[in-house]
N, C-alpha and C. Protein backbone atom coordinates (compact mmCIF):
# COMPACT_ATOMS: atom_id res chain seq x y z
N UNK A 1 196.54 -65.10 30.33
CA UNK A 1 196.25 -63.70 30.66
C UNK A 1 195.40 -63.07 29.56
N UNK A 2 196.04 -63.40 28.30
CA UNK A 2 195.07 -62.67 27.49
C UNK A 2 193.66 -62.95 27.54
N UNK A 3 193.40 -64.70 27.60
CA UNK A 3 191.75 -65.27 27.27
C UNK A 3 191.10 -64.71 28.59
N UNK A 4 191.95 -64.22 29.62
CA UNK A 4 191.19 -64.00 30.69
C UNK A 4 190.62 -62.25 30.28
N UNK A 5 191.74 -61.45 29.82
CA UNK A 5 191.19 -60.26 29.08
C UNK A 5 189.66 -60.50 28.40
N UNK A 6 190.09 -61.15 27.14
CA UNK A 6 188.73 -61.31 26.26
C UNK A 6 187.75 -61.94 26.95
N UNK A 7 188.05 -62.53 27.70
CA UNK A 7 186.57 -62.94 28.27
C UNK A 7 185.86 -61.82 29.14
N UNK A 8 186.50 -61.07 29.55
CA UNK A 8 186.53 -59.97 30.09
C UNK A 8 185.60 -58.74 29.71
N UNK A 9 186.41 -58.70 28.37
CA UNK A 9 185.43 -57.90 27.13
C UNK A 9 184.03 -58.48 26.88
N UNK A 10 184.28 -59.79 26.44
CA UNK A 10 183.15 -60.65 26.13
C UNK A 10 182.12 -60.43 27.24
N UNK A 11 182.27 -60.06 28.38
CA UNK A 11 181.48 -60.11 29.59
C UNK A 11 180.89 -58.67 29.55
N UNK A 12 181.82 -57.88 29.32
CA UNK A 12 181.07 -56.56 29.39
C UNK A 12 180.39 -56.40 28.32
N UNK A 13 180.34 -56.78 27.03
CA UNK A 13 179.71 -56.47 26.27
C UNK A 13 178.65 -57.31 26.13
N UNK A 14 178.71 -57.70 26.68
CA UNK A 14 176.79 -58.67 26.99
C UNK A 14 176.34 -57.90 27.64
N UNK A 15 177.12 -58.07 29.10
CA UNK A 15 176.09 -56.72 29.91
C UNK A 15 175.44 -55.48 29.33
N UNK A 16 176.48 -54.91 28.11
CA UNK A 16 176.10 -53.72 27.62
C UNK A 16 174.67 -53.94 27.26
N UNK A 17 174.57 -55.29 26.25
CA UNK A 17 173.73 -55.77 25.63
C UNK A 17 172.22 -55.73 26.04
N UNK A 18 172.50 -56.61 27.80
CA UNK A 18 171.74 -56.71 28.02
C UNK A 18 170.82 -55.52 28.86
N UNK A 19 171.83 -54.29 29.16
CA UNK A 19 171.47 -53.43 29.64
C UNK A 19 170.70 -52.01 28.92
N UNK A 20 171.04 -52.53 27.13
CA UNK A 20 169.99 -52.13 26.09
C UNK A 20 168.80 -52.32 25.88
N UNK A 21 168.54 -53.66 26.08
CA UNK A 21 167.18 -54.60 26.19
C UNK A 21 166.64 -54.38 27.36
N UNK A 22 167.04 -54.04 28.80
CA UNK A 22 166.25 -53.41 30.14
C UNK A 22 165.78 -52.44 29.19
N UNK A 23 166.71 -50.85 29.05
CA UNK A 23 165.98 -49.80 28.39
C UNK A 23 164.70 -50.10 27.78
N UNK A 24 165.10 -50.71 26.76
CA UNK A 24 164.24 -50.89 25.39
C UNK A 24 162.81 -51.59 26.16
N UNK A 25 162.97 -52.46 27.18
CA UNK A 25 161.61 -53.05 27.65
C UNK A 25 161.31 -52.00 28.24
N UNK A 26 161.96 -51.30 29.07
CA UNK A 26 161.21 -50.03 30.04
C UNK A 26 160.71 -48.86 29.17
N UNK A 27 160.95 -48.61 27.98
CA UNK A 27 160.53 -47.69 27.13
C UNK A 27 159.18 -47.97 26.80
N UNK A 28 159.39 -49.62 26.44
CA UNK A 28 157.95 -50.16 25.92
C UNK A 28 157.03 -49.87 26.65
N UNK A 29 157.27 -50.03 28.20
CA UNK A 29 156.46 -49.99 29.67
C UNK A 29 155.53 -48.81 29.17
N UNK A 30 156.86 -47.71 29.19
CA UNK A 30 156.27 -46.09 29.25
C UNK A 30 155.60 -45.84 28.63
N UNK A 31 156.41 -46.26 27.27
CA UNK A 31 154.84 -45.77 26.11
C UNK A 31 153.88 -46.64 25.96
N UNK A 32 153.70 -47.69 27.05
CA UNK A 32 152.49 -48.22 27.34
C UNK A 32 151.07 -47.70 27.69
N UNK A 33 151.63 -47.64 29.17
CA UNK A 33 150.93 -46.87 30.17
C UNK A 33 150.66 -45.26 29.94
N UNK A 34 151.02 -44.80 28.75
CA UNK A 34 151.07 -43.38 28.19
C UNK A 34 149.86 -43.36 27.70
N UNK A 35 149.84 -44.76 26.59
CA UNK A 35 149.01 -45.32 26.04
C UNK A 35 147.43 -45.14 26.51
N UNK A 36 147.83 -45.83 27.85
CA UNK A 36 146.47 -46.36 28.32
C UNK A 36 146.01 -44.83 29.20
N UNK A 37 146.66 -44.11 29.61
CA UNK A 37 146.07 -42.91 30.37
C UNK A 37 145.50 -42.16 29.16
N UNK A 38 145.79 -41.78 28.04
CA UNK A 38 145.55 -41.10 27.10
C UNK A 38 144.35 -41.93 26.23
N UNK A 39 143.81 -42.84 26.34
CA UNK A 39 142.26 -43.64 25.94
C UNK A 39 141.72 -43.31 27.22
């Protein structure tokens, strides 16, 4: 029961992880294309 907990945790906190790194690429996107309208 417990390892099934922590894995549990362990699972969400990747997702968190990986749901930082979406942001962080979609930010990049924005201030891409911000980029390029503004040249």
């Amino acid at each position: 029961m417990r390892i099934a907990a922590q894995r549990h945790i362990e699972r969400r906190g990747f997702m968190n992880a990986e749901e930082k790194h979406a942001k962080r690429e979609n930010h990049a996107h924005k201030s891409e294309s911000l980029q390029k309208t503004h040249s």
